[in-house]
PDB file of N, CA and C in Angstrom:
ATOM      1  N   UNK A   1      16.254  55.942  10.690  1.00  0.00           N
ATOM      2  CA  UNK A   1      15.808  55.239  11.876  1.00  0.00           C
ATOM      3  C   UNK A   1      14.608  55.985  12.438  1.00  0.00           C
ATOM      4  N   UNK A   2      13.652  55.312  12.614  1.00  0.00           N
ATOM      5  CA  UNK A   2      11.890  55.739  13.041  1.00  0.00           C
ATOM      6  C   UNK A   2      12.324  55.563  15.009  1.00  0.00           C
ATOM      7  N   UNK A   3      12.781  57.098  15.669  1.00  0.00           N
ATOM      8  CA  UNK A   3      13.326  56.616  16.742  1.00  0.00           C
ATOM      9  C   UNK A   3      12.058  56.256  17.676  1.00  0.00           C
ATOM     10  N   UNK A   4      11.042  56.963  17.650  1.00  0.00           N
ATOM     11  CA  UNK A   4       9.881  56.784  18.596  1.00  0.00           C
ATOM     12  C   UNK A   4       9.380  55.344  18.738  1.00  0.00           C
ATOM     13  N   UNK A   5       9.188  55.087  17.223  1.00  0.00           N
ATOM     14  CA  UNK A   5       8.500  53.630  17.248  1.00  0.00           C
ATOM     15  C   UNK A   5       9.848  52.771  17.321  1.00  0.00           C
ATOM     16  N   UNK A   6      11.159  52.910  17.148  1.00  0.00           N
ATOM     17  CA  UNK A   6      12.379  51.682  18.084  1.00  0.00           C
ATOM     18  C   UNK A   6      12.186  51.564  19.472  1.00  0.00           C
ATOM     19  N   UNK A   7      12.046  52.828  19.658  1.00  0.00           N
ATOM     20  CA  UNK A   7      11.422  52.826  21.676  1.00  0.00           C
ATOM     21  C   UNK A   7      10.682  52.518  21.722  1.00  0.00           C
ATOM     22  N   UNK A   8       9.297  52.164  21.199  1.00  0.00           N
ATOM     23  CA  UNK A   8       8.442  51.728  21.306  1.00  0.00           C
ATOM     24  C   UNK A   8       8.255  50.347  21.965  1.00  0.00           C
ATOM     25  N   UNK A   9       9.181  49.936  20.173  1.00  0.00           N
ATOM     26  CA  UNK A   9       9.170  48.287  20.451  1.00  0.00           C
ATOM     27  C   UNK A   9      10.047  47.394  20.762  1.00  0.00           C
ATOM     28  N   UNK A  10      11.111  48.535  21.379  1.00  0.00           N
ATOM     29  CA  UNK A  10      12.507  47.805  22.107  1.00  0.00           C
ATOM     30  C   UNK A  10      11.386  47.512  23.976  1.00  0.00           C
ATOM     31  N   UNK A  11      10.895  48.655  24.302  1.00  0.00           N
ATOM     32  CA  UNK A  11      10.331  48.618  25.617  1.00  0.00           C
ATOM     33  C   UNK A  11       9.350  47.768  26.063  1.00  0.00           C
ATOM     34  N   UNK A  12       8.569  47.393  24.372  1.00  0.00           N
ATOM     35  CA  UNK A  12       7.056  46.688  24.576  1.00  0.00           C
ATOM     36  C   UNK A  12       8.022  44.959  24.242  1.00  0.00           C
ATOM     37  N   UNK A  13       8.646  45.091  23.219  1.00  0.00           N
ATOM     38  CA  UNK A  13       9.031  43.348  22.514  1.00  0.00           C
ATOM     39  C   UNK A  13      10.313  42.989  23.476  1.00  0.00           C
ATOM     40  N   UNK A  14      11.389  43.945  23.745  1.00  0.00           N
ATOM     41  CA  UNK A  14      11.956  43.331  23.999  1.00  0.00           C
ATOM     42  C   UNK A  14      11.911  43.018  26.149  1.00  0.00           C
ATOM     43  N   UNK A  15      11.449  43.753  26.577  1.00  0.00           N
ATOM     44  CA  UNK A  15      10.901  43.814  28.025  1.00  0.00           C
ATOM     45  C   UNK A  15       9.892  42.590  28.254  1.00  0.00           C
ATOM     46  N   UNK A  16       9.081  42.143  27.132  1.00  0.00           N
ATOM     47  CA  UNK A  16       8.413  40.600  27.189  1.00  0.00           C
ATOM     48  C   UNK A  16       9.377  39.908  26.967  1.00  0.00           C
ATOM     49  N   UNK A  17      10.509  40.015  26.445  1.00  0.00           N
ATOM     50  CA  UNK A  17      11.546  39.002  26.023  1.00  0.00           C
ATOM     51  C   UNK A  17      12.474  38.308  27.603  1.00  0.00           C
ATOM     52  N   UNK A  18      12.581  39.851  28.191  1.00  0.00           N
ATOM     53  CA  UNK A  18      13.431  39.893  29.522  1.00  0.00           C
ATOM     54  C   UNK A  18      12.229  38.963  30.378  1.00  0.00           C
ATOM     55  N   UNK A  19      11.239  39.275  30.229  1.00  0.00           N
ATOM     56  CA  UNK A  19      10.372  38.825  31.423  1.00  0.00           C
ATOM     57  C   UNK A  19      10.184  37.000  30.681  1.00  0.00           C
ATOM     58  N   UNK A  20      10.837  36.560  29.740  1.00  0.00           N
ATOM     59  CA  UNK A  20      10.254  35.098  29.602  1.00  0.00           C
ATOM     60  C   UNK A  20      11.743  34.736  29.954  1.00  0.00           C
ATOM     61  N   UNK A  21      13.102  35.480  29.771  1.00  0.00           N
ATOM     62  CA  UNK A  21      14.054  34.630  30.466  1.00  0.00           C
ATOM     63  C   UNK A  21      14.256  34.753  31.639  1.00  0.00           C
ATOM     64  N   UNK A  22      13.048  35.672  32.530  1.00  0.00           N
ATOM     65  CA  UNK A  22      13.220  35.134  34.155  1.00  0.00           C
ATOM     66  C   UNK A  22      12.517  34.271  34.273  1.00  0.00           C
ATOM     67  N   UNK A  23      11.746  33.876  33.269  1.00  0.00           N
ATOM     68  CA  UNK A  23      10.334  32.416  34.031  1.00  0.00           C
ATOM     69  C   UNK A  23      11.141  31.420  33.639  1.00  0.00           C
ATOM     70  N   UNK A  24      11.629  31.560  32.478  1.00  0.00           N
ATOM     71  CA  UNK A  24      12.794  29.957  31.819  1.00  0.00           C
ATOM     72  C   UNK A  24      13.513  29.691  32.972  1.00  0.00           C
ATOM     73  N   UNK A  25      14.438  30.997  33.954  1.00  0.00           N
ATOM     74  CA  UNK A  25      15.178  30.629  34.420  1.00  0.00           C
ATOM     75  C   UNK A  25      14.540  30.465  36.622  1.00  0.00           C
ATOM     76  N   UNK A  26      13.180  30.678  36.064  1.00  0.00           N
ATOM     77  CA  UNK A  26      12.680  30.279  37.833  1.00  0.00           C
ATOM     78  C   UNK A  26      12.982  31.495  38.761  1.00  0.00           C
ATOM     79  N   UNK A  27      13.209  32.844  37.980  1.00  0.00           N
ATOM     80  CA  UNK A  27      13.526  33.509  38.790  1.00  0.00           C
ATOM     81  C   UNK A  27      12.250  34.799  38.781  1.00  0.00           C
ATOM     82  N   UNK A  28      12.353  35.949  39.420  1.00  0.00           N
ATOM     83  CA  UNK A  28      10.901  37.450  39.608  1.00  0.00           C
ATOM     84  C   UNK A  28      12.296  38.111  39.228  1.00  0.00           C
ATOM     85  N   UNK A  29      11.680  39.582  39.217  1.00  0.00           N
ATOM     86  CA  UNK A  29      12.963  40.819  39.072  1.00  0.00           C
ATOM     87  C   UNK A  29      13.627  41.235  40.268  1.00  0.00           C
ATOM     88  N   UNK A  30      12.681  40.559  41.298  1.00  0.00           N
ATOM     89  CA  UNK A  30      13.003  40.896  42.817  1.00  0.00           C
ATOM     90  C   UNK A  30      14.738  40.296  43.195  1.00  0.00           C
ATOM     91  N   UNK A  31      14.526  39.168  42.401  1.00  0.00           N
ATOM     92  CA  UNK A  31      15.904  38.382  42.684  1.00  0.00           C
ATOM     93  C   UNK A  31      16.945  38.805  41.985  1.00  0.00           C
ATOM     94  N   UNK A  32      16.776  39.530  41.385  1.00  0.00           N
ATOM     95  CA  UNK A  32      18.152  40.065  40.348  1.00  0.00           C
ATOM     96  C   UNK A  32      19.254  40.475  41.120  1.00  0.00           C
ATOM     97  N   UNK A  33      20.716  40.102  40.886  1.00  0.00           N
ATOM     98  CA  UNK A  33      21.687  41.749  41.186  1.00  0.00           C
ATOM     99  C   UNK A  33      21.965  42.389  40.523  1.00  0.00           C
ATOM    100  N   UNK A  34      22.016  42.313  39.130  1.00  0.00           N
ATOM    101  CA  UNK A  34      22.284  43.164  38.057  1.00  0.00           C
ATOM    102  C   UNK A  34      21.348  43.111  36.588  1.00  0.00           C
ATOM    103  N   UNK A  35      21.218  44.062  36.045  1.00  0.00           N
ATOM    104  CA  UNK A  35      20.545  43.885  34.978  1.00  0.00           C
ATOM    105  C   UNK A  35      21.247  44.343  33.703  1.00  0.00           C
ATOM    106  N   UNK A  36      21.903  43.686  32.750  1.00  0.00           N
ATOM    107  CA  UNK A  36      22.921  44.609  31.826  1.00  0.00           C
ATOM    108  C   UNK A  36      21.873  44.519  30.481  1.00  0.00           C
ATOM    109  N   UNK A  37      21.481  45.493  30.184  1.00  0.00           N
ATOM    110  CA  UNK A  37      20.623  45.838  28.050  1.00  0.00           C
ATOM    111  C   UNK A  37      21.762  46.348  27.599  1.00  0.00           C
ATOM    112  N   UNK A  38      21.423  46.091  26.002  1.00  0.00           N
ATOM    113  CA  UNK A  38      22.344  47.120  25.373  1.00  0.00           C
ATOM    114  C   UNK A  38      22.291  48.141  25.847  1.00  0.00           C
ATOM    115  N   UNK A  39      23.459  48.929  25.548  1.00  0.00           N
ATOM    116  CA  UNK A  39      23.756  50.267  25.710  1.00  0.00           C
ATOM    117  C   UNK A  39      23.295  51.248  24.406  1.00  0.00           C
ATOM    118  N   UNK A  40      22.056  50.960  23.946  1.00  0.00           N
ATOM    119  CA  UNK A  40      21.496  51.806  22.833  1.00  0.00           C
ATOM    120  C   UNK A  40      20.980  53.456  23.310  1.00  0.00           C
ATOM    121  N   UNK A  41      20.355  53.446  24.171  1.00  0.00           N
ATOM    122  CA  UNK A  41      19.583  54.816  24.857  1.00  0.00           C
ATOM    123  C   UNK A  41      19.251  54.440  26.411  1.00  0.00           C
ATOM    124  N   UNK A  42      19.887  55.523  27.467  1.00  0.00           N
ATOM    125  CA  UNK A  42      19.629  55.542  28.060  1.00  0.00           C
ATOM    126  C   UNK A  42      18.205  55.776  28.735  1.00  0.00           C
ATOM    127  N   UNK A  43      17.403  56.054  27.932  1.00  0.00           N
ATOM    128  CA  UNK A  43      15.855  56.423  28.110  1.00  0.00           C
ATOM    129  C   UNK A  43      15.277  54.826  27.656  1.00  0.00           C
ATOM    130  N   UNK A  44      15.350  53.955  27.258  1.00  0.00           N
ATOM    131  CA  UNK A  44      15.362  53.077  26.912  1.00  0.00           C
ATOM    132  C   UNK A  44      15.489  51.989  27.986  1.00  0.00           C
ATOM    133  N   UNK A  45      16.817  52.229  28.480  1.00  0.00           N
ATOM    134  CA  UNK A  45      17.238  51.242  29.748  1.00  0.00           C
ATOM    135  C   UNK A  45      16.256  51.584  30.583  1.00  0.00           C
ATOM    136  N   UNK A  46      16.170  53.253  30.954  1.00  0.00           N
ATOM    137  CA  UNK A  46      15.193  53.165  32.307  1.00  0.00           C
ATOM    138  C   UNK A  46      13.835  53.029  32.419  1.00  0.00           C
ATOM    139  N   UNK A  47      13.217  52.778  31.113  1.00  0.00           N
ATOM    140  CA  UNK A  47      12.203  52.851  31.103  1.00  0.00           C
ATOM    141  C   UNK A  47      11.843  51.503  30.984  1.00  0.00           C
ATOM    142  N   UNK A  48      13.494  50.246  30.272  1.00  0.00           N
ATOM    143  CA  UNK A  48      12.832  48.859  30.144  1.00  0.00           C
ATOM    144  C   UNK A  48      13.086  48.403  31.984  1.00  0.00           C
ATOM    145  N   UNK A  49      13.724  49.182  32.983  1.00  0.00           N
ATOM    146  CA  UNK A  49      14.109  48.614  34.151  1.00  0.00           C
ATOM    147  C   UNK A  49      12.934  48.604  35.228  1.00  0.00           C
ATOM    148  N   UNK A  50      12.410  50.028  34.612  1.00  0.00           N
ATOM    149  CA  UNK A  50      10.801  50.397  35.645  1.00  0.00           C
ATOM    150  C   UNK A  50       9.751  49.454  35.205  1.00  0.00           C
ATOM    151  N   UNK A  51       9.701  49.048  33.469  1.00  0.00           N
ATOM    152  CA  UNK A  51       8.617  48.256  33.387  1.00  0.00           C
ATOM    153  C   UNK A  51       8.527  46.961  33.832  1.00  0.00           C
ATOM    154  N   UNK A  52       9.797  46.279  34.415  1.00  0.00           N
ATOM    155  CA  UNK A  52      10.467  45.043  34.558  1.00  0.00           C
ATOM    156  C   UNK A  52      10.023  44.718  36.169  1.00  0.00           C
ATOM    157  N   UNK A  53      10.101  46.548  36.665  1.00  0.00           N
ATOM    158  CA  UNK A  53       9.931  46.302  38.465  1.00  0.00           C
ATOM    159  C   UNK A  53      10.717  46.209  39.027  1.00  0.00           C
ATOM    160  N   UNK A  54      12.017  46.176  38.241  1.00  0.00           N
ATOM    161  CA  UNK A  54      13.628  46.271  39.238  1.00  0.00           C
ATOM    162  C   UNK A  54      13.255  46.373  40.703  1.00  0.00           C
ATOM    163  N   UNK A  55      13.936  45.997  41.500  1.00  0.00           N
ATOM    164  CA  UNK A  55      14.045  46.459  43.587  1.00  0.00           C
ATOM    165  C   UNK A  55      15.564  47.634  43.150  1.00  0.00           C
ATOM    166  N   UNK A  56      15.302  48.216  43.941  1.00  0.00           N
ATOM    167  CA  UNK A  56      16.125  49.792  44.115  1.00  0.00           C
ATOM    168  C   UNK A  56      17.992  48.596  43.752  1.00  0.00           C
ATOM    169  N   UNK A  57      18.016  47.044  45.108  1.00  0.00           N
ATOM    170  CA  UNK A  57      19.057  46.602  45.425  1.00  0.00           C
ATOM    171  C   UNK A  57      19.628  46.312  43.705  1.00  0.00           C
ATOM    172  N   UNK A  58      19.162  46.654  42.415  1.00  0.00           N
ATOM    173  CA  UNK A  58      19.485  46.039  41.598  1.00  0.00           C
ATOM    174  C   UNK A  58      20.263  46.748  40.755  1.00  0.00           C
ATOM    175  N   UNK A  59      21.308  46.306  40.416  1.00  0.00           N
ATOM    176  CA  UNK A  59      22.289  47.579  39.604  1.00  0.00           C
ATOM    177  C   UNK A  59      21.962  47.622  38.007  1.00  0.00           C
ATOM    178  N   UNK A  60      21.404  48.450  37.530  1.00  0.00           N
ATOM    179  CA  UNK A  60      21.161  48.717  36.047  1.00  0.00           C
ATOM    180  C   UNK A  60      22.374  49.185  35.692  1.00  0.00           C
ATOM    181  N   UNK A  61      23.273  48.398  34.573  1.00  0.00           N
ATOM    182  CA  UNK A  61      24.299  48.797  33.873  1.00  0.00           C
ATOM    183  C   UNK A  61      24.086  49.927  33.000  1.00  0.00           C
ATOM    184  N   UNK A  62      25.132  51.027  32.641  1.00  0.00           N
ATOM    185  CA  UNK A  62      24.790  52.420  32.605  1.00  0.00           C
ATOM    186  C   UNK A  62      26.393  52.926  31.686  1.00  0.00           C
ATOM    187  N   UNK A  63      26.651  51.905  30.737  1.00  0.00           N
ATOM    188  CA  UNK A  63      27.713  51.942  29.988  1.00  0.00           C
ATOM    189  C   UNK A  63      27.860  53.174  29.191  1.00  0.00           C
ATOM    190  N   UNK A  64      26.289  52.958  28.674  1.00  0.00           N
ATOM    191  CA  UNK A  64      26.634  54.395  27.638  1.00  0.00           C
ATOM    192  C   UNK A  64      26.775  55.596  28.029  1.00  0.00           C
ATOM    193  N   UNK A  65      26.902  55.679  29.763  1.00  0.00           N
ATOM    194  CA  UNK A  65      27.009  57.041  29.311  1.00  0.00           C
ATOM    195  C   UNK A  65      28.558  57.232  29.454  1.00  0.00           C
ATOM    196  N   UNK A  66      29.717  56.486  29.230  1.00  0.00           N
ATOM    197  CA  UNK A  66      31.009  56.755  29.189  1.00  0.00           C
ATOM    198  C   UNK A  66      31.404  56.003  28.065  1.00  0.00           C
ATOM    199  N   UNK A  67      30.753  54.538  27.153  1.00  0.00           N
ATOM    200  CA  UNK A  67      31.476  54.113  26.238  1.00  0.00           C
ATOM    201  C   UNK A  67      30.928  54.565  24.966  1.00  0.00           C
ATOM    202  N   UNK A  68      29.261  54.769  25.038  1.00  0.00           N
ATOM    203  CA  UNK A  68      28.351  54.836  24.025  1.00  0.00           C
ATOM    204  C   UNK A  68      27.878  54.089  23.609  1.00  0.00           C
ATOM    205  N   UNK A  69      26.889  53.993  22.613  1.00  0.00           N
ATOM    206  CA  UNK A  69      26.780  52.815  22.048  1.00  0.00           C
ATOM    207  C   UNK A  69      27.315  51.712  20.787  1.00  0.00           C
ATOM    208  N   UNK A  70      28.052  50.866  21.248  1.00  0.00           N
ATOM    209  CA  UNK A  70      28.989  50.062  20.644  1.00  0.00           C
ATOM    210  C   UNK A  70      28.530  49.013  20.463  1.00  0.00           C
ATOM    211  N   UNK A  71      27.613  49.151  19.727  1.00  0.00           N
ATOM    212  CA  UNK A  71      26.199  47.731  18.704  1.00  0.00           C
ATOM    213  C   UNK A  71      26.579  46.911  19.482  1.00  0.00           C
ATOM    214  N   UNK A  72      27.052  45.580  18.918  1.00  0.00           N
ATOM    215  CA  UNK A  72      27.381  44.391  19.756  1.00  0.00           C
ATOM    216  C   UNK A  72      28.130  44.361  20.758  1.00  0.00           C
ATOM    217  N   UNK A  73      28.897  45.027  20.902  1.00  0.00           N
ATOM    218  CA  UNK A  73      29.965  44.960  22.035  1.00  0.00           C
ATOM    219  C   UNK A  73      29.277  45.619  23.455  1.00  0.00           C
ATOM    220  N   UNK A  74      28.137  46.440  23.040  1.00  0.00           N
ATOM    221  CA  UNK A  74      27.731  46.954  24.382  1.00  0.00           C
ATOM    222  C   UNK A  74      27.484  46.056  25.860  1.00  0.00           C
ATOM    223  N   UNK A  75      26.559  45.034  25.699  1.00  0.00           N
ATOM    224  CA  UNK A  75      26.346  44.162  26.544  1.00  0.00           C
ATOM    225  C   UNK A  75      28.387  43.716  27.412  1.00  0.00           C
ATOM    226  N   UNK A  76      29.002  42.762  26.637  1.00  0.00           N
ATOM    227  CA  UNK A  76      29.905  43.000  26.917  1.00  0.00           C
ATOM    228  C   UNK A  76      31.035  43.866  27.911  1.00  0.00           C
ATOM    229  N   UNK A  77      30.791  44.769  27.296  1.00  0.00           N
ATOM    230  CA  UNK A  77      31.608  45.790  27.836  1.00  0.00           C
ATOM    231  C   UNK A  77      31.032  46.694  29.211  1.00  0.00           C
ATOM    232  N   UNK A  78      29.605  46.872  28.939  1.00  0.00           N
ATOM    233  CA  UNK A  78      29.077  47.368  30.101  1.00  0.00           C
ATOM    234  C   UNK A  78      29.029  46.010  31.475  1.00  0.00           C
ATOM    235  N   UNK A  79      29.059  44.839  30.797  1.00  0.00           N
ATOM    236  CA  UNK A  79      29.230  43.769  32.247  1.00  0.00           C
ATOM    237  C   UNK A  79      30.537  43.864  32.832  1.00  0.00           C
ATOM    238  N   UNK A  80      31.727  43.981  32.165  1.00  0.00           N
ATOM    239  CA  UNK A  80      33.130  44.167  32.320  1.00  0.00           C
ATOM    240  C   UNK A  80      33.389  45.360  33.400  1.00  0.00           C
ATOM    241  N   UNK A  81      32.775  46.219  33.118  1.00  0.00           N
ATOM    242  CA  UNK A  81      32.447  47.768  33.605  1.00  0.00           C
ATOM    243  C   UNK A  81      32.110  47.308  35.173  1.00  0.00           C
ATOM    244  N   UNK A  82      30.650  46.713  34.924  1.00  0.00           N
ATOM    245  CA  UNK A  82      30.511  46.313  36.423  1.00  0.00           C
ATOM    246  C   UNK A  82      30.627  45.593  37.367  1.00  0.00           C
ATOM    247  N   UNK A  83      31.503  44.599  36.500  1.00  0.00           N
ATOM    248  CA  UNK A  83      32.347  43.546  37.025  1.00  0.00           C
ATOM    249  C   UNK A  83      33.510  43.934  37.883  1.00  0.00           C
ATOM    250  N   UNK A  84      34.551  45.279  37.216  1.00  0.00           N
ATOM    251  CA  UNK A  84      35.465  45.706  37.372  1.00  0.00           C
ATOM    252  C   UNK A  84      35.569  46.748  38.474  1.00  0.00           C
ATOM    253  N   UNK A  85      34.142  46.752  39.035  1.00  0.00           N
ATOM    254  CA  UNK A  85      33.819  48.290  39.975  1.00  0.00           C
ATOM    255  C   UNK A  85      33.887  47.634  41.162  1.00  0.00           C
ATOM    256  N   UNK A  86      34.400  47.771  42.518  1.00  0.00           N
ATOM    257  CA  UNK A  86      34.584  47.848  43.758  1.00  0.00           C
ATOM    258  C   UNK A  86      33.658  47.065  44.479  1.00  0.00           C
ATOM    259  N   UNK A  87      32.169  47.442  43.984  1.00  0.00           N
ATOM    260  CA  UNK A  87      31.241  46.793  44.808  1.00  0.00           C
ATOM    261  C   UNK A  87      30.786  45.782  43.637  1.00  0.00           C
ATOM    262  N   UNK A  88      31.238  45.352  42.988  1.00  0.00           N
ATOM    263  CA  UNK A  88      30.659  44.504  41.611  1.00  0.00           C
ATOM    264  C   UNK A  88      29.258  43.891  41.872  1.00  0.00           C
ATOM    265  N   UNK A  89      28.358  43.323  41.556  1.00  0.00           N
ATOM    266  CA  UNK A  89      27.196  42.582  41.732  1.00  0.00           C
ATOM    267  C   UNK A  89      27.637  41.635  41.958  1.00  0.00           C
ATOM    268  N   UNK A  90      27.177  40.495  43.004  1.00  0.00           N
ATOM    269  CA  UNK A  90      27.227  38.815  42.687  1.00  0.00           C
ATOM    270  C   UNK A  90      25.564  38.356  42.616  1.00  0.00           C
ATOM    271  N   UNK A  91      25.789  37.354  41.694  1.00  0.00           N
ATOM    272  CA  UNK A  91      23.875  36.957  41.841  1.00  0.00           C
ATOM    273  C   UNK A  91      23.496  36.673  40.441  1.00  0.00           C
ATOM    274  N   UNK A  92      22.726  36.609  40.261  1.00  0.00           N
ATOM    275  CA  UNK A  92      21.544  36.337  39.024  1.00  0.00           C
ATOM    276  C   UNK A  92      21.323  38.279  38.266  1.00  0.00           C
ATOM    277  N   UNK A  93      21.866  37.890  36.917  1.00  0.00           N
ATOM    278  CA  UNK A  93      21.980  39.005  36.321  1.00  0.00           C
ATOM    279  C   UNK A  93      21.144  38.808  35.237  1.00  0.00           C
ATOM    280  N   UNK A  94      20.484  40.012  34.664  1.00  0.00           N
ATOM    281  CA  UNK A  94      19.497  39.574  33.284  1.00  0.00           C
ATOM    282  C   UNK A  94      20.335  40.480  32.111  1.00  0.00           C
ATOM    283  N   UNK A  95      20.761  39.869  30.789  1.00  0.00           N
ATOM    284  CA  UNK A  95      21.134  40.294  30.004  1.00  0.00           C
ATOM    285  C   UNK A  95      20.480  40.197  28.477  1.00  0.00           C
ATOM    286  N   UNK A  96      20.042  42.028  28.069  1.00  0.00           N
ATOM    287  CA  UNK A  96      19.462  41.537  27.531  1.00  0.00           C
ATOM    288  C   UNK A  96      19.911  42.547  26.280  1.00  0.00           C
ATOM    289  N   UNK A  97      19.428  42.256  24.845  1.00  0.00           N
ATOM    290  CA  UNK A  97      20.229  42.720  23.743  1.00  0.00           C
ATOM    291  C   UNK A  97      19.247  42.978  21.960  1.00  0.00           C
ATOM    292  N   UNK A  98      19.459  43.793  22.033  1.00  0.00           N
ATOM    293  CA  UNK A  98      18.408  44.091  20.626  1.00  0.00           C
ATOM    294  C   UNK A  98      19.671  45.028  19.683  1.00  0.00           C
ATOM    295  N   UNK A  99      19.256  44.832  18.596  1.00  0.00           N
ATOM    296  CA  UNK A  99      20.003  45.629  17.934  1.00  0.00           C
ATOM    297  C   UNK A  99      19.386  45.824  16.145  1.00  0.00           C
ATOM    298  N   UNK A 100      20.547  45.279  15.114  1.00  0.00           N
ATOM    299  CA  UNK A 100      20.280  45.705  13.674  1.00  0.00           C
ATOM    300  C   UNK A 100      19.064  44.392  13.018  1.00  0.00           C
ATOM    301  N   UNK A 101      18.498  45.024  12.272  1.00  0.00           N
ATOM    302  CA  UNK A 101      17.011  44.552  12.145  1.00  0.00           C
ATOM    303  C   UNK A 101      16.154  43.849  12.912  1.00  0.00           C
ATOM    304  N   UNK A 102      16.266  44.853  14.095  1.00  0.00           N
ATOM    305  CA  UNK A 102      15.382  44.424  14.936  1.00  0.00           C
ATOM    306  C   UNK A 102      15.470  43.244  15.937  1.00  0.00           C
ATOM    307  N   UNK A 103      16.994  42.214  15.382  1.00  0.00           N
ATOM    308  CA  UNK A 103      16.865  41.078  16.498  1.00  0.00           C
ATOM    309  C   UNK A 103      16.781  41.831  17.923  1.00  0.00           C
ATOM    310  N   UNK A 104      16.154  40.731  18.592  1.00  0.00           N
ATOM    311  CA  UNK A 104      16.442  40.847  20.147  1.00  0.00           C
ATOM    312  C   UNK A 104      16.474  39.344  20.947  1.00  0.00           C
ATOM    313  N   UNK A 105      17.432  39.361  22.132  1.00  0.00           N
ATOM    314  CA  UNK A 105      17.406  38.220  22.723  1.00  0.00           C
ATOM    315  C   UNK A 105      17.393  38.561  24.128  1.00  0.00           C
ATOM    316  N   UNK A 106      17.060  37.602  25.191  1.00  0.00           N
ATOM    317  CA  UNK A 106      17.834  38.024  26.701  1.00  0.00           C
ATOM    318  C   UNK A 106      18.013  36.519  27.524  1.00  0.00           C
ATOM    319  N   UNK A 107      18.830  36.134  28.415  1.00  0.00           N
ATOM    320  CA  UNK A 107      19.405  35.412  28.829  1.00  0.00           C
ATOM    321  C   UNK A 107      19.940  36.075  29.986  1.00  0.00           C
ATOM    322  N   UNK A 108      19.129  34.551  31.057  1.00  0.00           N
ATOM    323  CA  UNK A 108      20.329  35.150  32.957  1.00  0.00           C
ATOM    324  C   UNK A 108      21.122  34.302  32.959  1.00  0.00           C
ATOM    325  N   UNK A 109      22.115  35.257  33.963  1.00  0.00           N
ATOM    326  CA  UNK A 109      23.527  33.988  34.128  1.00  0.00           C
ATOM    327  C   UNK A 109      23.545  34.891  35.472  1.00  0.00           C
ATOM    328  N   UNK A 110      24.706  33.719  35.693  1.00  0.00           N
ATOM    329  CA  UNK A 110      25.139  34.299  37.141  1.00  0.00           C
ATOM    330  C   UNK A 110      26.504  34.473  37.347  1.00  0.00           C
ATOM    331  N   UNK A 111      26.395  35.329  38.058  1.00  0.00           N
ATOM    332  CA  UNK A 111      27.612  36.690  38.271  1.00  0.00           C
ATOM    333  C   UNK A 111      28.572  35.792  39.577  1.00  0.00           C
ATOM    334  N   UNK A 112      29.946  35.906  39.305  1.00  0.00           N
ATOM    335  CA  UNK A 112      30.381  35.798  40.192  1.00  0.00           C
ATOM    336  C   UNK A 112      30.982  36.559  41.200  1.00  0.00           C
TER     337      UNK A 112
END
């Protein structure tokens, strides 16, 4: 695995990916409550959350650093996570997911 250039083009391809399912869905990053990526690298998440423009009010899911990264299941499991926490998010969440050869997708839904 070429890790520099996966960061590269998880931050550059898949962060254009996040930013066309907020225009599909009529929404800015301003409106978010939650934002769940895979749980691949945490350097990864924060760097796709700053390029995105997150508002501070927005909870970046932060799975790996207690489940790890669990390929497909990450997305999943890290929403469960913050579903399951006290102050949970409600709102417009961006979920977004890259993984083995390179697919990537992202899709908002809303949180109840």
């Amino acid at each position: 695995m070429a890790g520099p250039e996966v960061f590269r083009w998880a931050v550059q391809e898949v962060t254009a990916t996040a930013r066309a399912a907020l225009t599909v869905a009529g929404l800015d990053p301003a409106s978010l409550a939650a934002f769940v990526p895979h749980q691949a690298n945490a350097r990864i998440t924060d760097r796709m959350a700053a390029d995105l423009g997150l508002p501070p009010s927005c909870v970046v899911a932060a799975d790996i650093e207690t489940a790890g990264n669990t390929s497909a299941a990450s997305i999943p499991l890290a929403l469960d996570a913050l579903l399951a926490a006290p102050d949970a998010p409600h709102g417009a969440a961006l979920l977004v997911g890259f993984g083995a050869g390179l697919s990537y997708s992202a899709m908002v839904v809303d949180l109840p």
